[in-house]
N, C-alpha and C. Protein backbone atom coordinates (compact mmCIF):
# COMPACT_ATOMS: atom_id res chain seq x y z
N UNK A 1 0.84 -1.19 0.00
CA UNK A 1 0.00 0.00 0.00
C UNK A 1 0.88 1.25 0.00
N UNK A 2 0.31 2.32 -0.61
CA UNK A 2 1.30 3.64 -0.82
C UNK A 2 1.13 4.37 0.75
N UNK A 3 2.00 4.85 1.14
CA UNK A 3 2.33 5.82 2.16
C UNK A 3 1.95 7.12 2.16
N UNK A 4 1.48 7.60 3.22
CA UNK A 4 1.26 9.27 2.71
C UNK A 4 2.26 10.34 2.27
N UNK A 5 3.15 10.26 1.96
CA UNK A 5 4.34 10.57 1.50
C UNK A 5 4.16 10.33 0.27
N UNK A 6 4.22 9.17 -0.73
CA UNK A 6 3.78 8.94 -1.99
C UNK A 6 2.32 9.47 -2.31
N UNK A 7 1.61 9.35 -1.99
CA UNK A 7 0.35 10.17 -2.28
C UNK A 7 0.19 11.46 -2.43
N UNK A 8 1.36 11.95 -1.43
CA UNK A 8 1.56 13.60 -1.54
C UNK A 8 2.24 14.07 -2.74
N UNK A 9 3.19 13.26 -2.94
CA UNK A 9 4.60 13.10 -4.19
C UNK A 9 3.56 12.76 -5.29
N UNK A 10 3.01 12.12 -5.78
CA UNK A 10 2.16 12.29 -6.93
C UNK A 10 0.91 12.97 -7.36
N UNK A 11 0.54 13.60 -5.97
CA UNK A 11 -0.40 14.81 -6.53
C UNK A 11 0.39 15.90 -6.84
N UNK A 12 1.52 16.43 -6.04
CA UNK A 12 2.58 17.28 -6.03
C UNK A 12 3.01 17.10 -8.01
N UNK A 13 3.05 16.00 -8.22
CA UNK A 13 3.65 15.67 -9.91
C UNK A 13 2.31 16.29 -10.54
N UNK A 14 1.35 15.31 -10.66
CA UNK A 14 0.50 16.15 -10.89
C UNK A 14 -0.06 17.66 -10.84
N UNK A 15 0.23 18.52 -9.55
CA UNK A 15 0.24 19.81 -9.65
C UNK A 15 1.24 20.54 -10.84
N UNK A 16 2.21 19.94 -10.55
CA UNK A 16 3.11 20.79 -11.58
C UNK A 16 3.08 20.81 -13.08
N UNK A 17 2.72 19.21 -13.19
CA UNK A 17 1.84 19.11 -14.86
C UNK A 17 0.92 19.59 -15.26
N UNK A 18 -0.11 20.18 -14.16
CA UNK A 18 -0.94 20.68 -14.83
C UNK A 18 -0.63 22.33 -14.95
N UNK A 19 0.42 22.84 -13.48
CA UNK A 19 0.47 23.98 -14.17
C UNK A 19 1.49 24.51 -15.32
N UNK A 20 2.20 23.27 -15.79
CA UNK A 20 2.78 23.31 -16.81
C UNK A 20 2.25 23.24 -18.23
N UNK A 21 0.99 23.22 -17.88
CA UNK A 21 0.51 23.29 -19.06
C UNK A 21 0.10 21.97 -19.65
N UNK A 22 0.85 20.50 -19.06
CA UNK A 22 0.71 19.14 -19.85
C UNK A 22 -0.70 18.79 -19.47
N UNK A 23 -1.64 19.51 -18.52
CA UNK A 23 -2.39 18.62 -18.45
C UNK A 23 -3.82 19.85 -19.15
N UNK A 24 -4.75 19.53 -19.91
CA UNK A 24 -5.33 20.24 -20.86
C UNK A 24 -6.78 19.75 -20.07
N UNK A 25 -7.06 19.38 -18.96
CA UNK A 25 -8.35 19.49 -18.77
C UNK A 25 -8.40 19.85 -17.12
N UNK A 26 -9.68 19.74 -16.34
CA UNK A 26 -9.84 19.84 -15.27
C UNK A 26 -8.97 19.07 -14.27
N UNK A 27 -8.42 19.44 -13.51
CA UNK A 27 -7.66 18.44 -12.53
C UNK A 27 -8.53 18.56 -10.87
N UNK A 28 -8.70 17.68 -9.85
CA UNK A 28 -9.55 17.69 -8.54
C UNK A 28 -8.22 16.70 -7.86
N UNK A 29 -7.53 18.40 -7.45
CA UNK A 29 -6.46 17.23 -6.77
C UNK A 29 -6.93 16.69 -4.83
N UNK A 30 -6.26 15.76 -4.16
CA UNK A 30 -6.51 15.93 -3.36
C UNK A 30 -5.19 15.83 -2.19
N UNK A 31 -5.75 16.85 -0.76
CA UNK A 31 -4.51 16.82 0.09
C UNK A 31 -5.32 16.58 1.66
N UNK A 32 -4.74 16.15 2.55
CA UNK A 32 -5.16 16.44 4.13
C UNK A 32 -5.84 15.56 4.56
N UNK A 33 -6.21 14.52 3.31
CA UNK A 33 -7.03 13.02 4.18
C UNK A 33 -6.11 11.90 3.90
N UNK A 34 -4.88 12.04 3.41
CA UNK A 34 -3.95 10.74 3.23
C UNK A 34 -4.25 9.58 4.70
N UNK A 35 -4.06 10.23 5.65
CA UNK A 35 -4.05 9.19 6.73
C UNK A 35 -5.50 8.70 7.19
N UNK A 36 -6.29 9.26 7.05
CA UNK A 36 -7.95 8.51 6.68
C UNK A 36 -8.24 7.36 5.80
N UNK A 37 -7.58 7.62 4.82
CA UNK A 37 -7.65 7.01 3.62
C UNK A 37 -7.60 5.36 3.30
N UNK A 38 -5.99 5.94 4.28
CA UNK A 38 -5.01 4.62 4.12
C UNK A 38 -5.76 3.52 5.50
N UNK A 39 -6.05 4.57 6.01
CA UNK A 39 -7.03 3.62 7.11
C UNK A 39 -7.89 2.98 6.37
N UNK A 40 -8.98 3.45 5.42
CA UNK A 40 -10.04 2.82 4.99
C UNK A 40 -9.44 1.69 3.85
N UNK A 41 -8.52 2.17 3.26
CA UNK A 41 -8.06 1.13 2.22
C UNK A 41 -7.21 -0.09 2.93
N UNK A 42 -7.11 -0.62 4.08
CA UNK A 42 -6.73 -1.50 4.60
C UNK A 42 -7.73 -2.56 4.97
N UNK A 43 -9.26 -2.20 4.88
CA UNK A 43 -9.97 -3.08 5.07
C UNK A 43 -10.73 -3.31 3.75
N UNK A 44 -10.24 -2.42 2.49
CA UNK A 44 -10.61 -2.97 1.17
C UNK A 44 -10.31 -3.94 0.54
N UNK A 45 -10.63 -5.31 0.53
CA UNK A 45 -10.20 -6.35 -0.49
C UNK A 45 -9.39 -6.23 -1.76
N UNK A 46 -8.88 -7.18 -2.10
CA UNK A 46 -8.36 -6.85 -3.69
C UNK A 46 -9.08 -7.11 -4.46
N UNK A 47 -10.05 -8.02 -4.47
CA UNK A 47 -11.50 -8.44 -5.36
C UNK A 47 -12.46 -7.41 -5.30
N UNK A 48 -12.20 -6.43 -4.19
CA UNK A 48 -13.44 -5.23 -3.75
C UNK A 48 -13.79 -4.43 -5.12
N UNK A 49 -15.03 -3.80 -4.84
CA UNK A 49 -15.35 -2.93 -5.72
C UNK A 49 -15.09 -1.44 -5.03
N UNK A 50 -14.29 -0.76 -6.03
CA UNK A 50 -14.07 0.72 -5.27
C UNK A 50 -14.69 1.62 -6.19
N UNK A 51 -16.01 2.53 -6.10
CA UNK A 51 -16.24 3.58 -6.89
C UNK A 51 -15.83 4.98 -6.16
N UNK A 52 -15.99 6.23 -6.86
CA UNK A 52 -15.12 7.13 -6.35
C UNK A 52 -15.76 8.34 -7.07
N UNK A 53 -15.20 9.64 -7.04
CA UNK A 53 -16.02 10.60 -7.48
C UNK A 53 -15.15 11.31 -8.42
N UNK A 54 -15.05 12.58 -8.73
CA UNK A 54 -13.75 13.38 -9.82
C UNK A 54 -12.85 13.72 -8.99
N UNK A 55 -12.49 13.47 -7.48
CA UNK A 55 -11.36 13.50 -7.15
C UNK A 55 -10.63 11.70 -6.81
N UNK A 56 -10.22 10.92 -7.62
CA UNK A 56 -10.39 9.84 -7.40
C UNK A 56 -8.66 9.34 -7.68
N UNK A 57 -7.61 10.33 -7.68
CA UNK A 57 -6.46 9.67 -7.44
C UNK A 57 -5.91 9.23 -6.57
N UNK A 58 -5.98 8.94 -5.30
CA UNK A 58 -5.71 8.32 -4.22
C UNK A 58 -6.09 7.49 -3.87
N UNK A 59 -7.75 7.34 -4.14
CA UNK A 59 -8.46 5.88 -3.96
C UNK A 59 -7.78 4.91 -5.32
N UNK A 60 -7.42 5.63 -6.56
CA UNK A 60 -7.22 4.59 -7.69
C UNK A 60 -5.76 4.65 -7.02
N UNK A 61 -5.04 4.80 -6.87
CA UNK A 61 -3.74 4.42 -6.26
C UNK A 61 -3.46 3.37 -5.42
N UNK A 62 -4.42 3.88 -3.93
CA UNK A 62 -4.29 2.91 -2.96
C UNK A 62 -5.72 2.11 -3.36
N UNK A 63 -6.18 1.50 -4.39
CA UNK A 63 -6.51 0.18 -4.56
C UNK A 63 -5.86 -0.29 -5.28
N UNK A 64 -4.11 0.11 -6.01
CA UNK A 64 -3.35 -0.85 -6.60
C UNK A 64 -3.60 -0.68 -8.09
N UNK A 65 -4.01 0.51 -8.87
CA UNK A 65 -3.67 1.09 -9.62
C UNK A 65 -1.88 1.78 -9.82
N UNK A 66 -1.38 1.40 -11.03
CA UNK A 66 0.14 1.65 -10.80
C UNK A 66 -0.02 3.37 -10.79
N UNK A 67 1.23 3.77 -10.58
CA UNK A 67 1.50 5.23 -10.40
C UNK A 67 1.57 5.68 -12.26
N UNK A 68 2.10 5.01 -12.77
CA UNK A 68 2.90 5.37 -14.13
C UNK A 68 1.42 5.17 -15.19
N UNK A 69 0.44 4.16 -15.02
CA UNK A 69 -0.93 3.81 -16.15
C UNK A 69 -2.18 5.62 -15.34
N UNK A 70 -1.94 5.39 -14.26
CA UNK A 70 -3.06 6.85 -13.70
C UNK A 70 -2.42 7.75 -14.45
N UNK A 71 -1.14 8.44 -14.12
CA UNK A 71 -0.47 9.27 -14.66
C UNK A 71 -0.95 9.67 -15.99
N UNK A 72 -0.53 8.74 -17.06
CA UNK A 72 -0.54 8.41 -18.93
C UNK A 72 -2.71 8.93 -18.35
N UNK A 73 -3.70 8.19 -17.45
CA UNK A 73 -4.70 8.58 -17.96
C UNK A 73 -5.02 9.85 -17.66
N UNK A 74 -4.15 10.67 -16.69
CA UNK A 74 -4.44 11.99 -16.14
C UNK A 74 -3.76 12.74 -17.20
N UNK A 75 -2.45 12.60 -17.93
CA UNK A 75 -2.17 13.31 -18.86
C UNK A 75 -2.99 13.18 -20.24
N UNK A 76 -3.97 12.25 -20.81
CA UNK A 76 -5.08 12.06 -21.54
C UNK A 76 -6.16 12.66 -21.04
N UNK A 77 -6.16 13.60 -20.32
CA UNK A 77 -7.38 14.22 -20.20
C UNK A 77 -8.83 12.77 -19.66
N UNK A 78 -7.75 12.15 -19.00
CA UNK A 78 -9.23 11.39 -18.12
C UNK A 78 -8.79 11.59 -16.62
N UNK A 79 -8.55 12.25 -15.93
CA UNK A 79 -8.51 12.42 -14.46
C UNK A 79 -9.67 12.35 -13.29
N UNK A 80 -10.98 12.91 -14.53
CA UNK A 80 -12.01 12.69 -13.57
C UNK A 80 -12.93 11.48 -13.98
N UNK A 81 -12.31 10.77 -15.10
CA UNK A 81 -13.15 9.41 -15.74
C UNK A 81 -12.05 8.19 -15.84
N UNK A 82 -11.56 7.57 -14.47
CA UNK A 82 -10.63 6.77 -13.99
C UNK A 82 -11.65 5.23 -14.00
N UNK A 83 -11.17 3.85 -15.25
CA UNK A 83 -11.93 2.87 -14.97
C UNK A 83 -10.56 2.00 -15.07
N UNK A 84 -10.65 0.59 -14.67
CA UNK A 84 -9.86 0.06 -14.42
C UNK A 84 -10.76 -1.68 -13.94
N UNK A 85 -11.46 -2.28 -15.34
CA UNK A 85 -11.87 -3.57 -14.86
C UNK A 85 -11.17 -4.30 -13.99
N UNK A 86 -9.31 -4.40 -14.01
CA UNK A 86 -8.37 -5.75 -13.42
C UNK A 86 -8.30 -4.95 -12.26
N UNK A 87 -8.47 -3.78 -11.79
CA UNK A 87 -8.43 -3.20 -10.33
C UNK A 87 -10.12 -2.99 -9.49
N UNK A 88 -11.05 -3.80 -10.70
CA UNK A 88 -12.60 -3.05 -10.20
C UNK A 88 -12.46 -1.56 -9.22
N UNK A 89 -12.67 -0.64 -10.22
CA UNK A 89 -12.55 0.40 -9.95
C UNK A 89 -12.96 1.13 -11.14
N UNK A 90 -13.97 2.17 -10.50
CA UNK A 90 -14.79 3.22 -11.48
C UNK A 90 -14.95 4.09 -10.68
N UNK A 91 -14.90 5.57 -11.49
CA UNK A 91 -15.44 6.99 -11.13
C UNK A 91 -15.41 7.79 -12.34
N UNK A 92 -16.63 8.63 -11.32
CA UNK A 92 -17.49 9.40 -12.62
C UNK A 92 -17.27 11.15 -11.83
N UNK A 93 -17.45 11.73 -13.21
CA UNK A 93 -17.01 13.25 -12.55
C UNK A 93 -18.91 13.62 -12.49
N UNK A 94 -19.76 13.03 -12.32
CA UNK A 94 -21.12 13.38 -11.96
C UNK A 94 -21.22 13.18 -10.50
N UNK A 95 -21.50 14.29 -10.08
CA UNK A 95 -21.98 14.61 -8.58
C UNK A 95 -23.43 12.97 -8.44
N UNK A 96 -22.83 12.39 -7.59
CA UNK A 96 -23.39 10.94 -6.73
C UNK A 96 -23.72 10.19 -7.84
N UNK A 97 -23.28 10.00 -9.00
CA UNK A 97 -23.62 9.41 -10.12
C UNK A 97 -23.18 8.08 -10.08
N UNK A 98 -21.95 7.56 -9.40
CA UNK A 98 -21.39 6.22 -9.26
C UNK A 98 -22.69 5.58 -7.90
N UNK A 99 -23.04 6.29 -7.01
CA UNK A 99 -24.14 5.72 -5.96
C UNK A 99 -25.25 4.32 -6.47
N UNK A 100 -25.78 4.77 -7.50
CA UNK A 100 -27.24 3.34 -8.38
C UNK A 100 -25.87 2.31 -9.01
N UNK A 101 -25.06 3.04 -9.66
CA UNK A 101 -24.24 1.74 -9.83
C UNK A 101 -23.41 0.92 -9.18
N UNK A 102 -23.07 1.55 -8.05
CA UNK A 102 -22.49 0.89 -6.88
C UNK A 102 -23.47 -0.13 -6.09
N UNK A 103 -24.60 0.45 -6.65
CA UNK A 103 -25.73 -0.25 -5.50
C UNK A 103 -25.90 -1.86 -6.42
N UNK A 104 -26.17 -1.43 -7.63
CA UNK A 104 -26.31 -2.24 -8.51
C UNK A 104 -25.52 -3.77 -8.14
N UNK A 105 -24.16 -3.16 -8.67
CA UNK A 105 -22.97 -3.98 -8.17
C UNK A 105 -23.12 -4.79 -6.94
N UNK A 106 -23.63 -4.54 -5.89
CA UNK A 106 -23.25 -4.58 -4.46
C UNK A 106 -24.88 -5.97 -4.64
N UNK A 107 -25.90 -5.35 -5.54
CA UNK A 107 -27.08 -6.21 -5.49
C UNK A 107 -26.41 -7.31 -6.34
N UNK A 108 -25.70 -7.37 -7.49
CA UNK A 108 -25.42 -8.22 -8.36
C UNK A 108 -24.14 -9.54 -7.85
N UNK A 109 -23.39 -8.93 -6.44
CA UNK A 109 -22.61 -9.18 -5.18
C UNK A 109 -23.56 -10.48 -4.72
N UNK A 110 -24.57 -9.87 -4.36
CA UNK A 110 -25.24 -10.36 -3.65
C UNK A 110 -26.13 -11.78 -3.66
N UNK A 111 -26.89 -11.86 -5.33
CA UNK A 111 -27.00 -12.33 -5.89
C UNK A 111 -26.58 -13.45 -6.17
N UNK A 112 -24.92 -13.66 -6.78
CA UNK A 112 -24.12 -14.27 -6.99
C UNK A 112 -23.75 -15.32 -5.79
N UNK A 113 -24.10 -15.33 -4.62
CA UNK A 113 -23.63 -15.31 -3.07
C UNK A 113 -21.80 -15.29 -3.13
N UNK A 114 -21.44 -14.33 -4.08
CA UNK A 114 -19.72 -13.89 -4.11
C UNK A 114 -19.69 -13.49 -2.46
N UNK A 115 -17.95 -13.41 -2.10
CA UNK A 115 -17.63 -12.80 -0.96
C UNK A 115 -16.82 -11.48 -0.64
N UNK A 116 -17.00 -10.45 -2.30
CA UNK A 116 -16.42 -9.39 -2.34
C UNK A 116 -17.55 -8.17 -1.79
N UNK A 117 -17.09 -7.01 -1.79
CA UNK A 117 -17.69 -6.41 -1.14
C UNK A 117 -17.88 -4.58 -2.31
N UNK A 118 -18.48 -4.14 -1.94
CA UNK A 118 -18.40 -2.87 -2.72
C UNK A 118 -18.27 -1.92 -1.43
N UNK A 119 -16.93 -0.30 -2.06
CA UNK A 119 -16.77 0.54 -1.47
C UNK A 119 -17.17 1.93 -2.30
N UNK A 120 -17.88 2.92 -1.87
CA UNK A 120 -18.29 4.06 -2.69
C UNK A 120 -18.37 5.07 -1.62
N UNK A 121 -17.33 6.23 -2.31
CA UNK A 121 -16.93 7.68 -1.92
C UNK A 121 -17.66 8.56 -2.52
N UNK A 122 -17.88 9.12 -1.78
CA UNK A 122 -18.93 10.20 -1.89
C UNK A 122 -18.56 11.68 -1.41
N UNK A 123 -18.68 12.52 -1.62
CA UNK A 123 -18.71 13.78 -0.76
C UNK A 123 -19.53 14.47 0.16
N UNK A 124 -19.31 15.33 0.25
CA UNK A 124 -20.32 15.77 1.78
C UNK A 124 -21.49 16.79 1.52
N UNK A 125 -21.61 17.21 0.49
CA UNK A 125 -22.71 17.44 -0.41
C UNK A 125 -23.28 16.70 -1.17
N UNK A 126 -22.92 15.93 -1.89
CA UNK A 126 -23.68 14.25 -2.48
C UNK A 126 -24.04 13.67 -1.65
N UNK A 127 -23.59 13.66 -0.43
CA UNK A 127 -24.21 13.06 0.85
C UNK A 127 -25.70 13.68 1.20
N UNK A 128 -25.60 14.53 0.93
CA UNK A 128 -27.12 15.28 1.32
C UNK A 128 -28.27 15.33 0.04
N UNK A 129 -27.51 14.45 -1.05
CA UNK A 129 -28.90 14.57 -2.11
C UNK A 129 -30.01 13.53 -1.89
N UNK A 130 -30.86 13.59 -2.86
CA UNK A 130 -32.04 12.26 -3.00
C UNK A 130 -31.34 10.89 -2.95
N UNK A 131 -30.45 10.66 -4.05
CA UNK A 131 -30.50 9.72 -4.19
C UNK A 131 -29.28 9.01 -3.50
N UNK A 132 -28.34 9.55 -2.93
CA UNK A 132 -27.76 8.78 -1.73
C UNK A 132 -28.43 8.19 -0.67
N UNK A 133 -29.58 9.08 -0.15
CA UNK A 133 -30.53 8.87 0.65
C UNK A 133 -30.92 7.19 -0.02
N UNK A 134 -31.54 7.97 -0.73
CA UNK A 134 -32.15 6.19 -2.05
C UNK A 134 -31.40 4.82 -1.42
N UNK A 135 -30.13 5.41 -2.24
CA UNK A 135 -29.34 4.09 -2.18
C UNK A 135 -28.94 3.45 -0.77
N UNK A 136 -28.80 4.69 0.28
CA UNK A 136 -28.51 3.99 1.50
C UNK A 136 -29.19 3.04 2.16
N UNK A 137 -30.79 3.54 1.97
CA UNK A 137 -31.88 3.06 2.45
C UNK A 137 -32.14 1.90 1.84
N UNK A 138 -31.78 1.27 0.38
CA UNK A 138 -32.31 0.49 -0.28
C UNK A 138 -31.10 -0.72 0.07
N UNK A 139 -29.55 -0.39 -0.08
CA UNK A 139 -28.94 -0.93 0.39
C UNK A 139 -29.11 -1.49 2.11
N UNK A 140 -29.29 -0.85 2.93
CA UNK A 140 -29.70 -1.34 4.23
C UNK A 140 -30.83 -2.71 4.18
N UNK A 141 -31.65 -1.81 3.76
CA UNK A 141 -32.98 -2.89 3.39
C UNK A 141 -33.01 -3.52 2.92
N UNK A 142 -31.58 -4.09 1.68
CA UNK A 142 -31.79 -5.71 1.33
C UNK A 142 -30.28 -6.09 1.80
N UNK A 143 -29.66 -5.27 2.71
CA UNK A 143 -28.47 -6.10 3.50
C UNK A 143 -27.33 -6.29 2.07
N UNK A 144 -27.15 -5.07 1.98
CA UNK A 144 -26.46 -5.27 0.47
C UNK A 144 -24.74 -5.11 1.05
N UNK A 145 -23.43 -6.08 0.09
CA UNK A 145 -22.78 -5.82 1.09
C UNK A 145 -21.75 -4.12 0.18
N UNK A 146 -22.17 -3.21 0.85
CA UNK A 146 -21.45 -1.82 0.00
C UNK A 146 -21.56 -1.17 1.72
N UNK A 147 -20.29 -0.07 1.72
CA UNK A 147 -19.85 0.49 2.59
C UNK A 147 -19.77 2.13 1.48
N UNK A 148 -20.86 3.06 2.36
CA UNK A 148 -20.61 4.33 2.53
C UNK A 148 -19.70 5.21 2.82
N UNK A 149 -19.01 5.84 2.18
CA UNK A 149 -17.93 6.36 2.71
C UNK A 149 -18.08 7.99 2.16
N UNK A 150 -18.19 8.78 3.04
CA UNK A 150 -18.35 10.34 2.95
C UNK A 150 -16.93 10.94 3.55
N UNK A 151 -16.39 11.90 2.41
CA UNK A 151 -15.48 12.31 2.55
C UNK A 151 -15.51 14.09 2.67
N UNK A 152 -15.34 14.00 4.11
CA UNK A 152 -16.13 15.86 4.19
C UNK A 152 -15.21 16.73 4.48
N UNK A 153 -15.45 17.75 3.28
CA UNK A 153 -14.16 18.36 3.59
C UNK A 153 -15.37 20.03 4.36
N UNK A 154 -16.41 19.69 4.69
CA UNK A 154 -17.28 21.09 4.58
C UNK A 154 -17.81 21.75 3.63
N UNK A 155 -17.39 21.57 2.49
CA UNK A 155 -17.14 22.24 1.39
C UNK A 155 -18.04 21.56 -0.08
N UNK A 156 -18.71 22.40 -0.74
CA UNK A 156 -18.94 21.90 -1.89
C UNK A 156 -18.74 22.75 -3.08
N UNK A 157 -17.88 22.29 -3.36
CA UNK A 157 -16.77 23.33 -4.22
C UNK A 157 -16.48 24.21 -3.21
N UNK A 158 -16.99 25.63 -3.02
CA UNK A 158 -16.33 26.24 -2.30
C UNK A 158 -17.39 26.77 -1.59
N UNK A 159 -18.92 26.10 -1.36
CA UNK A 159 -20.13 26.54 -0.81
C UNK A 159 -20.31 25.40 0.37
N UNK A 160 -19.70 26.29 1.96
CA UNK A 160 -20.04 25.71 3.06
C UNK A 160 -21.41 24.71 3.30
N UNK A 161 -21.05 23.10 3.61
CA UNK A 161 -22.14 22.62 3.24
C UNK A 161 -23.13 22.67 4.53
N UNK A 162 -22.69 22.85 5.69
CA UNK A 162 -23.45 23.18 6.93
C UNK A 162 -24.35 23.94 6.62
N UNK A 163 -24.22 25.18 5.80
CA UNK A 163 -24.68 26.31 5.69
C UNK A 163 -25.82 26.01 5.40
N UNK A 164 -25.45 25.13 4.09
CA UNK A 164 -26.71 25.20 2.90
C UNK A 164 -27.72 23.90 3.45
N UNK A 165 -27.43 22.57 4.30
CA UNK A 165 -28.11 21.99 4.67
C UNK A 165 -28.18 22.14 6.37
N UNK A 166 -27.62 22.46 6.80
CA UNK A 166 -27.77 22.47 8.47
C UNK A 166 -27.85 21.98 9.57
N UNK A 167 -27.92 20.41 9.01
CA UNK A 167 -27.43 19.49 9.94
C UNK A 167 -26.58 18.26 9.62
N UNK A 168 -26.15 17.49 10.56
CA UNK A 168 -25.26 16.70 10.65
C UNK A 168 -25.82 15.45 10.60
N UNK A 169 -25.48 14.34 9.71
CA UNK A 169 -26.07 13.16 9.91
C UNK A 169 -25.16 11.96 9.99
N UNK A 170 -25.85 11.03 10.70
CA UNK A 170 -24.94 9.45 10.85
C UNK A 170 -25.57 8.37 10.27
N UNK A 171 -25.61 7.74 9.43
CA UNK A 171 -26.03 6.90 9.11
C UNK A 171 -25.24 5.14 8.84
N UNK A 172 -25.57 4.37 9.07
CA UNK A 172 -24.69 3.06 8.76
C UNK A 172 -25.70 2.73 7.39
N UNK A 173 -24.88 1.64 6.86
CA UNK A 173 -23.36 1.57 6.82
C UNK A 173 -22.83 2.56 6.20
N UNK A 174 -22.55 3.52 7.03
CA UNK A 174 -21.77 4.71 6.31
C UNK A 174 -20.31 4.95 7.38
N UNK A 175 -19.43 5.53 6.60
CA UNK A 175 -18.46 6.13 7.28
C UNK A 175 -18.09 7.81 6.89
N UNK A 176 -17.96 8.13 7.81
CA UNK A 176 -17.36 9.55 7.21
C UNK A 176 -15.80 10.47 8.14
N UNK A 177 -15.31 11.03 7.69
CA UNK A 177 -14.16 11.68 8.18
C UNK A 177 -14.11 12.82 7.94
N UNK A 178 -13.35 13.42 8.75
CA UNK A 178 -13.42 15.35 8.40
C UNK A 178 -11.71 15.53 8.03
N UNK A 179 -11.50 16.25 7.37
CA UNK A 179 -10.37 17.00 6.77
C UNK A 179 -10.47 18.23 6.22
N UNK A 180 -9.45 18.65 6.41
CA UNK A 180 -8.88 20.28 5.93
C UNK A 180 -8.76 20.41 4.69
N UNK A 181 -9.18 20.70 3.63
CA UNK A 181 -9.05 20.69 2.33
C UNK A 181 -7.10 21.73 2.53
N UNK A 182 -6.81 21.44 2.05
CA UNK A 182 -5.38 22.41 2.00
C UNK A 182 -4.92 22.31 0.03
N UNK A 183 -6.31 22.10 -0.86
CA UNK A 183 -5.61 22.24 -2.12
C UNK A 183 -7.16 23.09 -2.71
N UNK A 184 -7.21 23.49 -3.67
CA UNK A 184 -8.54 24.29 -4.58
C UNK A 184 -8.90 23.48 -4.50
N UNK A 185 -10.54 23.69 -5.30
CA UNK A 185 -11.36 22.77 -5.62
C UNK A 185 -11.03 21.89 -7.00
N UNK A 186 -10.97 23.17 -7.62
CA UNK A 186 -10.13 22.74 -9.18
C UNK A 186 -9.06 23.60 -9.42
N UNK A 187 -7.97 22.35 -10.58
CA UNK A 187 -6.97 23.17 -10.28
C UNK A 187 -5.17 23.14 -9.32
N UNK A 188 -4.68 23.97 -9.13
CA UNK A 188 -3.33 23.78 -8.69
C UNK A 188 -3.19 24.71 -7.36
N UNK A 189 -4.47 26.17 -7.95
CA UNK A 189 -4.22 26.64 -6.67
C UNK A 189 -3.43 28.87 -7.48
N UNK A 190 -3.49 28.08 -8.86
CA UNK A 190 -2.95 29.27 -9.75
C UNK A 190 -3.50 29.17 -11.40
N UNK A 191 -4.10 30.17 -11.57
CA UNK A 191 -4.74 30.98 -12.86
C UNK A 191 -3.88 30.25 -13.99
N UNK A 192 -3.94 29.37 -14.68
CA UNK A 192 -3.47 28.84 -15.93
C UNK A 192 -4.07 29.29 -17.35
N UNK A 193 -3.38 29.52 -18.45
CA UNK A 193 -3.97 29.61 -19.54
C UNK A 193 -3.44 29.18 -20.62
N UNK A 194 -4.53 28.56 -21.18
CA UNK A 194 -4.23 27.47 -22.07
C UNK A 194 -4.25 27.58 -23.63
């Protein structure tokens, strides 16, 4: 498993490619939850299903995605559309859009009587839409095996999410963690032009 040190070192690569100009589309880097992370990816299987959202280089990393194939797809202008059948691993740059297909998965899991499991990241504003709600509830209710995982930085894009919804919720099977965003939303953090 990568270290938080390497995780830092290849968004850090990534920052500089993109403000170098190599990288020609949106970048969602991420910083300040490495040690959360690596917590949660220790109880991820290698057979697991990991979905993820448009910030999804750290989860495709630490599920064993190489450093050098992410890279080649982040410099192709796929950074926020990361798939990877031999790592089961998908993310979509649509706000809770991986949620019905994760659920899917997790029913089709289920089905099968397989013994892998599905994991899906979410943010802390996708956390508060319809259809997370949906899926949590529907997943509970047929004992589906997928793990919730809300990754809150406060923030949605850059609109305090307390603000806009106002309360705090717990739900199983969910997990969630708080972190300091310490990078933009999009971006390096400096005005590029292309």
């Amino acid at each position: 498993m990568m270290t938080r040190v390497e995780l830092i070192e290849f968004e850090e690569e990534i920052k500089n490619l993109f403000l170098g100009r190599k990288i020609l589309s949106p970048i969602h880097l991420s910083r300040g939850n490495e040690d959360q992370l690596i917590n949660i990816f220790k109880e991820i299987g290698r057979e697991d299903w990991v979905f993820s959202t448009h910030r999804s280089h750290y989860h495709a990393l630490l599920k064993g995605i190489s450093k050098k194939w992410l890279r080649q797809e982040i410099l192709e202008n796929r950074s926020m559309h990361i798939f990877s059948k031999k790592h089961n691993f998908f993310s979509s740059a649509i706000v809770a859009g991986c949620l019905p297909i994760a659920v899917g998965v997790a029913m089709s899991i289920r089905r099968q009587n397989l013994t892998n499991k599905v994991w899906i990241f979410v943010g802390d504003m996708a956390a508060e839409t319809g259809i997370f709600h949906e899926c949590t509830k529907y997943a509970r209710r047929n004992n589906l095996p997928i793990t919730f995982v809300i990754e809150d930085n406060g923030l949605s894009t850059n609109t305090p999410t307390q603000k806009v919804w106002g309360l705090e919720h717990s739900r199983e099977p969910v997990i969630r963690y708080y972190y300091e965003r310490e990078l933009p939303h999009v971006g390096a953090g400096e005005w590029v032009s292309f």
